[in-house]
N, C-alpha and C. Protein backbone atom coordinates (compact mmCIF):
# COMPACT_ATOMS: atom_id res chain seq x y z
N UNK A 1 20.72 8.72 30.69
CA UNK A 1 19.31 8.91 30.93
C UNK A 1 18.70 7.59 31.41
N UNK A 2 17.80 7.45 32.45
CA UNK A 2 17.33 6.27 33.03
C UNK A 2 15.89 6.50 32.25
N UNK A 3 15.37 5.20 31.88
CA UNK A 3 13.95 5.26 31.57
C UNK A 3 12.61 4.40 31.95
N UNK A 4 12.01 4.93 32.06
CA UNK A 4 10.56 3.71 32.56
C UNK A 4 9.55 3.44 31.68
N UNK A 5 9.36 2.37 31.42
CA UNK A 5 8.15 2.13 30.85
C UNK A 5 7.04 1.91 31.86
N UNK A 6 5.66 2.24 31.48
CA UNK A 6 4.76 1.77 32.07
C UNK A 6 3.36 1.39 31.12
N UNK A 7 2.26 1.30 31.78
CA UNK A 7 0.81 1.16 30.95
C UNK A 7 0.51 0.17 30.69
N UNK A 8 1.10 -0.92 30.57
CA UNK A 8 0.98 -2.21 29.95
C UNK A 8 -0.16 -2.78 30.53
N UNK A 9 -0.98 -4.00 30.41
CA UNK A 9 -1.98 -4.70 30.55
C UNK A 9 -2.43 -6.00 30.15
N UNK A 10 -3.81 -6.11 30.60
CA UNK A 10 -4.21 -7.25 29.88
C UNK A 10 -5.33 -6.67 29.07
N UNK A 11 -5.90 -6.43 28.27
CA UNK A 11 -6.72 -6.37 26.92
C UNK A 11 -7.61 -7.30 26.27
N UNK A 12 -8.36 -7.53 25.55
CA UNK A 12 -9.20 -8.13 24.89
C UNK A 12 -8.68 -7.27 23.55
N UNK A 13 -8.85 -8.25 22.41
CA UNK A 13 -8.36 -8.31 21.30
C UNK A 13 -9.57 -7.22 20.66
N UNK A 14 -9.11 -6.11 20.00
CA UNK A 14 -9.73 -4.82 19.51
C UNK A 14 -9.61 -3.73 20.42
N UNK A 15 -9.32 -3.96 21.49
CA UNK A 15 -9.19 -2.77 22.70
C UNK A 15 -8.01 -2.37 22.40
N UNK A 16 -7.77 -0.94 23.53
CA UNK A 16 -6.54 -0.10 23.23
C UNK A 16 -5.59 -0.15 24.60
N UNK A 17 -4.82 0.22 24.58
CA UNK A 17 -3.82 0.58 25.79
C UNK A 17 -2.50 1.50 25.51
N UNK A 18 -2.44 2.59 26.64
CA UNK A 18 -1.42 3.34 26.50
C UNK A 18 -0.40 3.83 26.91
N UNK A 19 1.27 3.07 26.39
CA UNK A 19 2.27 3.22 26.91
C UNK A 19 2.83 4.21 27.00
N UNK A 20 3.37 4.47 28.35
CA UNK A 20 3.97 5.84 28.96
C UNK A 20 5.85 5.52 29.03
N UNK A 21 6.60 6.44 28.71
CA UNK A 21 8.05 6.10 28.98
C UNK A 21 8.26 7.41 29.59
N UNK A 22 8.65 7.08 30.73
CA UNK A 22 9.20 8.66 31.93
C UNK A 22 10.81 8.13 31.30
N UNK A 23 11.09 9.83 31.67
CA UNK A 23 13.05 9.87 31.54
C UNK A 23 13.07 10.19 32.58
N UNK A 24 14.66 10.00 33.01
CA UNK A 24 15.11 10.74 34.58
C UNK A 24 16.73 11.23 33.76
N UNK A 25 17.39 11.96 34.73
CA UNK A 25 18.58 12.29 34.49
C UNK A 25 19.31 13.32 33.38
N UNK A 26 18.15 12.92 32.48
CA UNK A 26 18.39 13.74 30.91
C UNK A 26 17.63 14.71 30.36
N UNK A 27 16.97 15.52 29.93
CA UNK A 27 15.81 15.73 28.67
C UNK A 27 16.13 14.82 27.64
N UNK A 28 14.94 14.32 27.45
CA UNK A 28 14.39 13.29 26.01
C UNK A 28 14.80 13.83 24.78
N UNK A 29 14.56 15.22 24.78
CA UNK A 29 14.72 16.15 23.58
C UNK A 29 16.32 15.55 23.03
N UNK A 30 17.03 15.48 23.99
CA UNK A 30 18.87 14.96 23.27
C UNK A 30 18.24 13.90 22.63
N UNK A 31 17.51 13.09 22.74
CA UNK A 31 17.37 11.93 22.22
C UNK A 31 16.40 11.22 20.84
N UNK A 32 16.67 10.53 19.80
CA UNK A 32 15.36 10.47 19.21
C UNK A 32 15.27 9.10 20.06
N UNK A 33 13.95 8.46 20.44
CA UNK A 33 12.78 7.76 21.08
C UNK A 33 12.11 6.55 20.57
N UNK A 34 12.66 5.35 21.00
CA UNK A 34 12.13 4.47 19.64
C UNK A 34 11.47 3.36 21.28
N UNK A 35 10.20 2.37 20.21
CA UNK A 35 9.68 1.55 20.80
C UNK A 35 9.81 -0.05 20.68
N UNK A 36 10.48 -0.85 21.16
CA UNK A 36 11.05 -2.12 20.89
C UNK A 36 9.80 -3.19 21.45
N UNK A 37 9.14 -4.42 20.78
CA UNK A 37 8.67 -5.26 21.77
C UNK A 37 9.65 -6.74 21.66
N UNK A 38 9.43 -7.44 22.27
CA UNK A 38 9.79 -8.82 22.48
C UNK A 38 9.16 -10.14 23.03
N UNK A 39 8.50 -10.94 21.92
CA UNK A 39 8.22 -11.86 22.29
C UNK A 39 8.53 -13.28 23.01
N UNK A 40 7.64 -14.20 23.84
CA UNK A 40 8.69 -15.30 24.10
C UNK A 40 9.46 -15.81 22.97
N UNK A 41 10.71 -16.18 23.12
CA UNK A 41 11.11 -16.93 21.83
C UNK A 41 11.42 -15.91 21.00
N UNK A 42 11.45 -14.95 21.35
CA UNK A 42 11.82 -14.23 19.67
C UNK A 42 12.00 -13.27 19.95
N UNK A 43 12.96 -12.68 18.86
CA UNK A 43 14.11 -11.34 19.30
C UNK A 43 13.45 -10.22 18.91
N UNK A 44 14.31 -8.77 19.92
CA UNK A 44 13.67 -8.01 20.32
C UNK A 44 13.48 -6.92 18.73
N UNK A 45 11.98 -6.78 18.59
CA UNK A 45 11.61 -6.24 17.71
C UNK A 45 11.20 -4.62 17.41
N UNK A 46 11.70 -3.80 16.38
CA UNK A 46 11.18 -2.27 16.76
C UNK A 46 9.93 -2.40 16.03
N UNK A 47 9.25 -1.64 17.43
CA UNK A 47 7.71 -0.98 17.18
C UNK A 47 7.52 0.35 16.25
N UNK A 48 8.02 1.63 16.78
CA UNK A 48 8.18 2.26 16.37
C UNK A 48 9.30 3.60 16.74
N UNK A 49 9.21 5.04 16.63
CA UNK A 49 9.93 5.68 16.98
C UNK A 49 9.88 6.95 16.53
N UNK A 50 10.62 8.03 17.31
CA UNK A 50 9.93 9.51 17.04
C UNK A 50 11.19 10.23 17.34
N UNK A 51 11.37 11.13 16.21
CA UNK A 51 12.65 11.78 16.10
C UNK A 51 12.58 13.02 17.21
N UNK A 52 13.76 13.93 17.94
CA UNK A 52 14.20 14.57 18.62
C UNK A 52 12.65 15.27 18.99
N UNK A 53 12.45 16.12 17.59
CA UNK A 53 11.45 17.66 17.71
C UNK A 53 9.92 16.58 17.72
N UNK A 54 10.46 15.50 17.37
CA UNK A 54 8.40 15.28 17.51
C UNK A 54 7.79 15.17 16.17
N UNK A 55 8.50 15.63 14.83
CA UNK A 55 8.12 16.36 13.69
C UNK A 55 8.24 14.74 12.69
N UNK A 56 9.01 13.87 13.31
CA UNK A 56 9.21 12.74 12.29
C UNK A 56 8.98 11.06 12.84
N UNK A 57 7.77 10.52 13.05
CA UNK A 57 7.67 9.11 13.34
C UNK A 57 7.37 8.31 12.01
N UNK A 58 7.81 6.93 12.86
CA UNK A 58 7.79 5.74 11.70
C UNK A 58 7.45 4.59 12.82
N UNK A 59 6.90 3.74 11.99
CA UNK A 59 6.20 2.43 12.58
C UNK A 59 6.83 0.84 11.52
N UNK A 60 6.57 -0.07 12.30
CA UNK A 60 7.15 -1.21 11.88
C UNK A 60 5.62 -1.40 10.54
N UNK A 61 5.77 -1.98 10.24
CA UNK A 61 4.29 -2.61 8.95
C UNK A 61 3.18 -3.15 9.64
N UNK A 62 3.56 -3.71 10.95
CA UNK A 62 3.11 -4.30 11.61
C UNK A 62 2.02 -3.81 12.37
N UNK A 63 2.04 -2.44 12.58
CA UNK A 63 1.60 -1.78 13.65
C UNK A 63 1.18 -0.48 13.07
N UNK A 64 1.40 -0.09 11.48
CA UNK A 64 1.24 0.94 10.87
C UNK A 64 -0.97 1.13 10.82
N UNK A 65 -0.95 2.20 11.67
CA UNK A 65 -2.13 2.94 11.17
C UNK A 65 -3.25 2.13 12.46
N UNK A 66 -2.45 1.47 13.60
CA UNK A 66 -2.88 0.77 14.45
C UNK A 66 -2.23 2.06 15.97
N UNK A 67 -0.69 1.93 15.83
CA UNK A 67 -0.32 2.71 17.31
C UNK A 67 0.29 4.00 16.56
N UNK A 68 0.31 4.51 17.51
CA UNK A 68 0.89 6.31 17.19
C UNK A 68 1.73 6.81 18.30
N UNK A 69 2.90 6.98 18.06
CA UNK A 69 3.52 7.61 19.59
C UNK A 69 3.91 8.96 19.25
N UNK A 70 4.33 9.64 20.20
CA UNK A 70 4.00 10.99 20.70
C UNK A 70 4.97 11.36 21.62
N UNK A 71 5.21 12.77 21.60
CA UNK A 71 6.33 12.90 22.70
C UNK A 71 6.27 14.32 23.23
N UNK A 72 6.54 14.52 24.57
CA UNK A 72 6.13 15.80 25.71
C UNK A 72 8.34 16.37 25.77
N UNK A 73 8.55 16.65 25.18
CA UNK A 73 9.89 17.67 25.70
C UNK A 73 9.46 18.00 27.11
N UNK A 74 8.51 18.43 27.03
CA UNK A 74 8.52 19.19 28.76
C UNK A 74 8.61 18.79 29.57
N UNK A 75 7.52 17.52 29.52
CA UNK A 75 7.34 16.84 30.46
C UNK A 75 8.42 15.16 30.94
N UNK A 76 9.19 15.28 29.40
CA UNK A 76 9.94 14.23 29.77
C UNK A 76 9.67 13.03 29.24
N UNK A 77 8.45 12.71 28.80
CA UNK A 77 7.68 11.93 28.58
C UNK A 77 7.44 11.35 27.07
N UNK A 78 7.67 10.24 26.67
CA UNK A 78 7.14 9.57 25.37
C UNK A 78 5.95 8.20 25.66
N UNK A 79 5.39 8.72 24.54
CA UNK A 79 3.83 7.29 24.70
C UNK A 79 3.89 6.76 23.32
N UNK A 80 3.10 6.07 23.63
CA UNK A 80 2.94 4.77 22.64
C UNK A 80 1.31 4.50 22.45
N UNK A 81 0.56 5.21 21.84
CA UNK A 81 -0.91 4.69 22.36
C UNK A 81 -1.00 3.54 21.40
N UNK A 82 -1.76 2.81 21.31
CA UNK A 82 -2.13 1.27 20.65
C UNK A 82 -3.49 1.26 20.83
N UNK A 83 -4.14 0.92 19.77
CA UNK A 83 -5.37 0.76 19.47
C UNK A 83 -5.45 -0.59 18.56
N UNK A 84 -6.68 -1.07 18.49
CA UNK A 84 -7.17 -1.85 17.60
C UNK A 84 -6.11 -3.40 17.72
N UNK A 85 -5.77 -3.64 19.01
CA UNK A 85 -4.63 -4.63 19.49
C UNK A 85 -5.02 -5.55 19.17
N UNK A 86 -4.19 -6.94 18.85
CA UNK A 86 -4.45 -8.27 18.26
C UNK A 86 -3.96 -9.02 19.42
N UNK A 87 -3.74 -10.34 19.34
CA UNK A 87 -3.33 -10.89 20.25
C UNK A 87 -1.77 -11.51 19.72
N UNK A 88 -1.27 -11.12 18.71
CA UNK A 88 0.21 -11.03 18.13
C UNK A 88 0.55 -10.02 18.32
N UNK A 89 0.04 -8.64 19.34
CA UNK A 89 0.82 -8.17 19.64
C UNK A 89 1.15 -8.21 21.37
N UNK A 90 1.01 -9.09 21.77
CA UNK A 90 1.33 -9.57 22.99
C UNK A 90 2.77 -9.33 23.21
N UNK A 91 3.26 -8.92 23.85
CA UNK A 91 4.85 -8.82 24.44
C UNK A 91 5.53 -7.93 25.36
N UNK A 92 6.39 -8.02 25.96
CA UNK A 92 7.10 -6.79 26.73
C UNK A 92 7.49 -5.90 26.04
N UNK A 93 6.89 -4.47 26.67
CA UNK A 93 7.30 -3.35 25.25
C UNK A 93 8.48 -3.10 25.92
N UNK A 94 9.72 -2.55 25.35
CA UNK A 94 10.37 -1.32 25.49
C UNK A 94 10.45 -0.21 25.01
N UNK A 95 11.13 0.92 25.71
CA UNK A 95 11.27 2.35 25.15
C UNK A 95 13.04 2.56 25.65
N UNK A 96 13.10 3.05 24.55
CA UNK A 96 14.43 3.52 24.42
C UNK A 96 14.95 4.51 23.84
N UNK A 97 16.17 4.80 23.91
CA UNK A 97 16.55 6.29 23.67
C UNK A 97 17.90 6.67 22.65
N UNK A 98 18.04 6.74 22.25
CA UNK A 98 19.22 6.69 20.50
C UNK A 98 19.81 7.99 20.48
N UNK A 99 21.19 8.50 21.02
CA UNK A 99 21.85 9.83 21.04
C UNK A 99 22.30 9.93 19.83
N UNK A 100 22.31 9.28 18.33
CA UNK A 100 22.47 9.52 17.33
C UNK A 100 21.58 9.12 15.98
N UNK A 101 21.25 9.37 15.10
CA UNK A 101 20.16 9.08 14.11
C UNK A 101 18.89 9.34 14.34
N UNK A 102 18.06 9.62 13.01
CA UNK A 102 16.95 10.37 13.03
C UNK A 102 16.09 8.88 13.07
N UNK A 103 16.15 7.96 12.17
CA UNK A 103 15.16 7.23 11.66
C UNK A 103 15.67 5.51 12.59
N UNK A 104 16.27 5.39 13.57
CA UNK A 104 16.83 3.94 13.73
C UNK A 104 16.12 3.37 14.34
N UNK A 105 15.63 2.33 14.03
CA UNK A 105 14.75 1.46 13.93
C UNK A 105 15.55 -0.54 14.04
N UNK A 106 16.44 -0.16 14.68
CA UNK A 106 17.45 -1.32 15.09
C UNK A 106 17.82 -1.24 16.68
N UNK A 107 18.10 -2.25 17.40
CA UNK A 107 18.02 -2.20 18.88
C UNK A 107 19.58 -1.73 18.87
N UNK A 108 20.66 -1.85 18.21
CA UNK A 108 21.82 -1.60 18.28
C UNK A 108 21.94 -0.16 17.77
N UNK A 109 21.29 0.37 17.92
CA UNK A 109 20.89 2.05 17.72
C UNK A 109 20.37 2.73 18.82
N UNK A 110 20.44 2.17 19.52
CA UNK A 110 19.87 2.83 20.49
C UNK A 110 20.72 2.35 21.99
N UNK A 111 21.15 3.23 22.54
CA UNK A 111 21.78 3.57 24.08
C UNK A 111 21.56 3.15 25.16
N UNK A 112 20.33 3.54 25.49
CA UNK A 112 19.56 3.29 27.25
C UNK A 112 17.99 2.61 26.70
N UNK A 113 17.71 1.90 27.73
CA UNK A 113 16.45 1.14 27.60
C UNK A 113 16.16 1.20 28.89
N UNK A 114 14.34 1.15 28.68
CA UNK A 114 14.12 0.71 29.83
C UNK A 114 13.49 -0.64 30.27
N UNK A 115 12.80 -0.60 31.66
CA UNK A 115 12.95 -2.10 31.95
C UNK A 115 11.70 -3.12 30.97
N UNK A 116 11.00 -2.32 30.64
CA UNK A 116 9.37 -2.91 29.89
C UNK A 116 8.44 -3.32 30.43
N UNK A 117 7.47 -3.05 29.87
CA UNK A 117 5.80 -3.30 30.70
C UNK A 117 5.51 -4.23 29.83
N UNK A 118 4.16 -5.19 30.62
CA UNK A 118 3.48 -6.46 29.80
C UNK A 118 3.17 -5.86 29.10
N UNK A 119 2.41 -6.05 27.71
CA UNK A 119 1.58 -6.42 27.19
C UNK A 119 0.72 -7.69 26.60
N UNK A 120 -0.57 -7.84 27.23
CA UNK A 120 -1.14 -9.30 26.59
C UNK A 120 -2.40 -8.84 25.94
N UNK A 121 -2.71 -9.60 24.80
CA UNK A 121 -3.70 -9.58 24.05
C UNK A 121 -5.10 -10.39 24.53
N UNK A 122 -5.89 -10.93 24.90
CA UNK A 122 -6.72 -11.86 24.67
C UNK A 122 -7.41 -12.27 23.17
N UNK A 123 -7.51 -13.30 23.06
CA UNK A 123 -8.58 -13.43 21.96
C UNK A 123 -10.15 -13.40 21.87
């Protein structure tokens, strides 16, 4: 499965922005859907992630009760909306795709990635 991220931006610190991940090649549905960012300097971190049916997400602590992602079977499509953004959460997001496990939340869990969109915060 090939994947794209998009949506990324520049922001002011309290504003929202909302990441889009297109699939090609596959349905998403084979897949559970997780969200990785990465800062300069520092290794690549999970955001969050959303099991096969849609029915089971989890978020890092970090980001809990701030972003919510979501996912279209039909359309192919997983998002990431983000609200209430800081300027620690500045980084290149990824989206990626995990042909085994419900809950993985580790980059070595996951298969195909895609390339990542900015994200920057302002203060």
């Amino acid at each position: 499965v090939q994947l794209q991220a998009s949506g990324g931006g520049l922001v002011q610190a309290g504003g929202s922005l909302r990441l889009s991940c297109s699939a090609s090649g596959r349905t998403v549905s084979n897949y559970t859907m997780g969200w990785f960012r990465q800062a300069p300097g520092k290794e690549r971190a999970f955001v969050a992630g959303i099991n096969r049916s849609g029915g089971i997400t989890y978020y890092a602590d970090s980001v809990k009760g701030r972003f919510t992602t979501s996912r279209d079977n039909a359309k192919n499509t997983v998002a990431l909306q983000m609200n209430s953004l800081k300027p620690e959460d500045t980084a290149v997001y990824y989206c990626a795709a995990a042909r085994y496990g419900v809950r993985a939340s580790t980059p070595g869990r996951y298969d195909f990635w895609g390339q990542g969109t900015q994200v920057t915060v302002s203060s």
